[in-house]
N, C-alpha and C. Protein backbone atom coordinates (compact mmCIF):
# COMPACT_ATOMS: atom_id res chain seq x y z
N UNK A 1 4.71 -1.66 -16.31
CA UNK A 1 3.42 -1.30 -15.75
C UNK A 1 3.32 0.23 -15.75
N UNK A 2 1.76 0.89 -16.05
CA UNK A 2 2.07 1.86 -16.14
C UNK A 2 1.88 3.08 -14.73
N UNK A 3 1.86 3.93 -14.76
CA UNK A 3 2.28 4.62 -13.85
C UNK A 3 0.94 4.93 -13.12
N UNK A 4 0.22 5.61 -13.47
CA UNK A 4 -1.54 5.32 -12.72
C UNK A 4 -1.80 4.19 -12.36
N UNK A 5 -1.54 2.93 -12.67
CA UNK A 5 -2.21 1.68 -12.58
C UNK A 5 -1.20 1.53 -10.87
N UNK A 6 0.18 1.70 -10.65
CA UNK A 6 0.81 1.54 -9.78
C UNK A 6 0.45 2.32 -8.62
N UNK A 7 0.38 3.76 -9.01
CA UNK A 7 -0.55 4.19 -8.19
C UNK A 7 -2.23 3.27 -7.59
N UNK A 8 -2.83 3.50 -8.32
CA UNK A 8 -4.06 2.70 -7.94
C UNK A 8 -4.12 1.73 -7.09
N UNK A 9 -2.99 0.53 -7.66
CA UNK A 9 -2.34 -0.20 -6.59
C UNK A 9 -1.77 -0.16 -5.19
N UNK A 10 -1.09 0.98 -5.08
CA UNK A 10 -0.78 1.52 -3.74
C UNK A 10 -2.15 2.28 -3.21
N UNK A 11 -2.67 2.48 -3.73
CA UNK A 11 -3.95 3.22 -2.85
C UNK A 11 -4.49 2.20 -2.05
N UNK A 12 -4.88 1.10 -3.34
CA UNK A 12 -5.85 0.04 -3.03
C UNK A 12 -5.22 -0.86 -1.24
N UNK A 13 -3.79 -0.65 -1.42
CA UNK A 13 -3.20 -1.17 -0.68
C UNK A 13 -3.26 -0.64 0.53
N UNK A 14 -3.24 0.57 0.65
CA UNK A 14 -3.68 1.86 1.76
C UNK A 14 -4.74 1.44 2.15
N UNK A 15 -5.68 1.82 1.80
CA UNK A 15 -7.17 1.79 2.10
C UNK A 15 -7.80 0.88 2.47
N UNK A 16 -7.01 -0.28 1.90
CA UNK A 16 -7.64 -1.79 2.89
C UNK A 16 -6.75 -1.96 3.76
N UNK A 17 -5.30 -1.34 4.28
CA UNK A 17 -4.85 -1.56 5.10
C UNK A 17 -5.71 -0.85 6.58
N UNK A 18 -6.24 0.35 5.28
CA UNK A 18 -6.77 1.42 7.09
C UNK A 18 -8.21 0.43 7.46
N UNK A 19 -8.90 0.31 6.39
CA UNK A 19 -10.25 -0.79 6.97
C UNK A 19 -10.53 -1.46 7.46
N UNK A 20 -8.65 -1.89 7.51
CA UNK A 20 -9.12 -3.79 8.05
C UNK A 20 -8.94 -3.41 9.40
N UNK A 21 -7.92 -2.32 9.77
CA UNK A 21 -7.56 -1.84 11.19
C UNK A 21 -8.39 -1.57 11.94
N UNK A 22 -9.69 -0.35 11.08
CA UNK A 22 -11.02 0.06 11.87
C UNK A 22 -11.59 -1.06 12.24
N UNK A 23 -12.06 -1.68 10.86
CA UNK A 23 -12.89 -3.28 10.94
C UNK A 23 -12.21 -4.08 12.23
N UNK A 24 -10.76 -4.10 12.32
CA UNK A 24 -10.99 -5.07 13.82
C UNK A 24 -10.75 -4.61 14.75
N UNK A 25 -11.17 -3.19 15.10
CA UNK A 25 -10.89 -2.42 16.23
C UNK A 25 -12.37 -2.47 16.48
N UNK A 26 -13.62 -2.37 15.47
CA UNK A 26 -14.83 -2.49 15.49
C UNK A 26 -15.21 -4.71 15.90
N UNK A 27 -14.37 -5.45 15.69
CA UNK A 27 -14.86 -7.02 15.72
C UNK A 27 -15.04 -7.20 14.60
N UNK A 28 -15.37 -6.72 13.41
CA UNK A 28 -15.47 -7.37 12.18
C UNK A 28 -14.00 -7.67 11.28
N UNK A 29 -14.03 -7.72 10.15
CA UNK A 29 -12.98 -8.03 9.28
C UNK A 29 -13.51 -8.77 8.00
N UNK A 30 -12.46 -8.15 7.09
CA UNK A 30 -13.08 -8.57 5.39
C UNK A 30 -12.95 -10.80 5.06
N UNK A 31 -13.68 -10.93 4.47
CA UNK A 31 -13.39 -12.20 4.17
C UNK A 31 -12.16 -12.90 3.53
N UNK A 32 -11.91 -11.63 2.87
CA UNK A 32 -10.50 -12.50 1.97
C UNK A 32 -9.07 -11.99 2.85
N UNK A 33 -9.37 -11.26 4.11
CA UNK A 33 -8.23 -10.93 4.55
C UNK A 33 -8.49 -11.87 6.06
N UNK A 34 -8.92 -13.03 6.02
CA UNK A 34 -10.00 -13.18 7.54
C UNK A 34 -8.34 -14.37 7.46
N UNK A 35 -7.69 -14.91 6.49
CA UNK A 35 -6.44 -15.35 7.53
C UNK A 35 -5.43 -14.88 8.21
N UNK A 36 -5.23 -13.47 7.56
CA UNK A 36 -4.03 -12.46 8.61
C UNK A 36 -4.89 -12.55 9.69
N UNK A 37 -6.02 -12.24 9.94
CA UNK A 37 -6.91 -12.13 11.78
C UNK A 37 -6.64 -13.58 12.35
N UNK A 38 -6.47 -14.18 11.56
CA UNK A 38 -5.86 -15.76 12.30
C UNK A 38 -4.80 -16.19 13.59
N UNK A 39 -3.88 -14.82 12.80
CA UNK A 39 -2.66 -14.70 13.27
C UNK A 39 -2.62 -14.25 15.05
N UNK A 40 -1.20 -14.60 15.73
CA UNK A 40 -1.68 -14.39 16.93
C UNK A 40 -1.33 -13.13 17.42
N UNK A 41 -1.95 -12.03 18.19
CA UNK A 41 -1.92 -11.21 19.05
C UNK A 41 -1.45 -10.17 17.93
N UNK A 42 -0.49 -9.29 17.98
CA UNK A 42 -0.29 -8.15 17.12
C UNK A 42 0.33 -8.35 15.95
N UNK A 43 0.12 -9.55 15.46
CA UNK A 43 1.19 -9.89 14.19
C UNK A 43 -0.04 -9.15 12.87
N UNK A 44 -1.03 -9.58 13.68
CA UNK A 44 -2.35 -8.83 12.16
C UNK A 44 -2.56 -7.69 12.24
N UNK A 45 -2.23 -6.91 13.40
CA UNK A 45 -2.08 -5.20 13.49
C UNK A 45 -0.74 -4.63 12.32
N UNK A 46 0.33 -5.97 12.75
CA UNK A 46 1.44 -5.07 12.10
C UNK A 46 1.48 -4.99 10.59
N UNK A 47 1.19 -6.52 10.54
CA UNK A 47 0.62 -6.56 8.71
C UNK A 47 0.06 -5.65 8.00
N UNK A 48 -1.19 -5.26 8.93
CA UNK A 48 -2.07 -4.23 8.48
C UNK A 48 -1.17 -2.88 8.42
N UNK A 49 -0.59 -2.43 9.12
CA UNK A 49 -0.11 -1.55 9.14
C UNK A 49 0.95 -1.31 7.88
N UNK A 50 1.60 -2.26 7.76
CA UNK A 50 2.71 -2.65 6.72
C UNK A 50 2.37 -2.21 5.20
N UNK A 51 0.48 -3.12 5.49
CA UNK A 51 0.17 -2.65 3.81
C UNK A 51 -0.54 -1.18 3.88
N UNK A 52 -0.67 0.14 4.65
CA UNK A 52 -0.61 0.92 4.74
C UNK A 52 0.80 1.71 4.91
N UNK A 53 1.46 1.59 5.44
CA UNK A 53 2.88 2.24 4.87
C UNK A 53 3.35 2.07 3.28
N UNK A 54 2.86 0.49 3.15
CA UNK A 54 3.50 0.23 1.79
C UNK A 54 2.37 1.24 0.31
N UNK A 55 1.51 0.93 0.98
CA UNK A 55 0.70 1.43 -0.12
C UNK A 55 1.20 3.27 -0.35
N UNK A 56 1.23 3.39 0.93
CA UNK A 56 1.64 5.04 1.02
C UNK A 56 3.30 5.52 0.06
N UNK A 57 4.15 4.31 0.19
CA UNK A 57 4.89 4.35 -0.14
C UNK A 57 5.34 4.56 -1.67
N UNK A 58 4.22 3.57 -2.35
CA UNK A 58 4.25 2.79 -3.47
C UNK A 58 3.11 4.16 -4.08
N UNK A 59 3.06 4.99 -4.08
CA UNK A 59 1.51 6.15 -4.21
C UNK A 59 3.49 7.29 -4.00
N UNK A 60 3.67 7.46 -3.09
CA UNK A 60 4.70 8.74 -3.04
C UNK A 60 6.03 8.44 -4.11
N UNK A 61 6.24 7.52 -4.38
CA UNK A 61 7.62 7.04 -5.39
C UNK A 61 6.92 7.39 -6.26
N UNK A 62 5.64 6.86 -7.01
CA UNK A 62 5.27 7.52 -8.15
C UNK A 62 4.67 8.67 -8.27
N UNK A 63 4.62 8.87 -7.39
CA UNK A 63 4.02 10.55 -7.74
C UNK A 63 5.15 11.54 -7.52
N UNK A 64 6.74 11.18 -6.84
CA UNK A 64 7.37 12.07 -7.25
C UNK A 64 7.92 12.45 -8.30
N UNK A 65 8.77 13.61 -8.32
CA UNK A 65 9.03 14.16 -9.76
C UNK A 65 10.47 14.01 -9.85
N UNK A 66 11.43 13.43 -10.74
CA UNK A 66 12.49 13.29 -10.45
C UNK A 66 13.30 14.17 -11.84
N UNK A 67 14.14 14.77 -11.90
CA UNK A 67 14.46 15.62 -13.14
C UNK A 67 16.02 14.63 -13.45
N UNK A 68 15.69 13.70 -14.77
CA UNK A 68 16.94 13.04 -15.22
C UNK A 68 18.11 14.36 -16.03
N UNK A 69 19.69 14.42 -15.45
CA UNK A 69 19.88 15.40 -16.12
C UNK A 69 20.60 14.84 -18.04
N UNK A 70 20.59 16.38 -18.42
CA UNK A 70 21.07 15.60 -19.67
C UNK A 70 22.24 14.59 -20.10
N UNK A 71 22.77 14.86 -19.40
CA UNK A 71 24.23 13.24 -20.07
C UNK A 71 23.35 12.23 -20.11
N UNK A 72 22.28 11.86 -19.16
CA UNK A 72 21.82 10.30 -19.16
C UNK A 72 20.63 10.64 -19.95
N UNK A 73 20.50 11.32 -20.97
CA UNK A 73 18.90 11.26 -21.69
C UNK A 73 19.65 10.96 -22.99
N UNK A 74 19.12 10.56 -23.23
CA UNK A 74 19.31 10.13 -24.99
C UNK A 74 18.90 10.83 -25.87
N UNK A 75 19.32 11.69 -26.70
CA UNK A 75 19.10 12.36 -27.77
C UNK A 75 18.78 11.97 -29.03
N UNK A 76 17.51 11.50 -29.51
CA UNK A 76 17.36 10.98 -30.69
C UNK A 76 16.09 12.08 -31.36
């Protein structure tokens, strides 16, 4: 997979994690996420939260810069 697309993915993952949080701090909530709100008492806070760490996570691994040194590069 390529490396923007993973990103994108972790964003996407962020950003509906922070929405769904506002959304049920406001009473609403998205339709396709309306069975985590099912869940009882703070188990759908933590979820939410989860796919905001994760997304954050999955967005900072690829965007860091890692310098492979030469013994492990292949010289062709």
């Amino acid at each position: 997979m390529a490396k923007p697309i993973r990103i994108l993915i972790g964003f996407i993952f962020f950003i509906m994690g922070i929405l769904s949080i506002i959304l049920t701090l406001c009473g609403m909530q998205f339709i396709f996420l309306a069975f985590i709100n099912r869940l009882a008492g703070i188990w759908s806070l933590l979820i939410y939260a989860i796919m905001c760490l994760g997304g954050l996570m999955i967005v900072m691994a690829n965007l860091s810069y890692t310098k492979i040194p030469k013994e492990y590069q292949n010289d062709h």
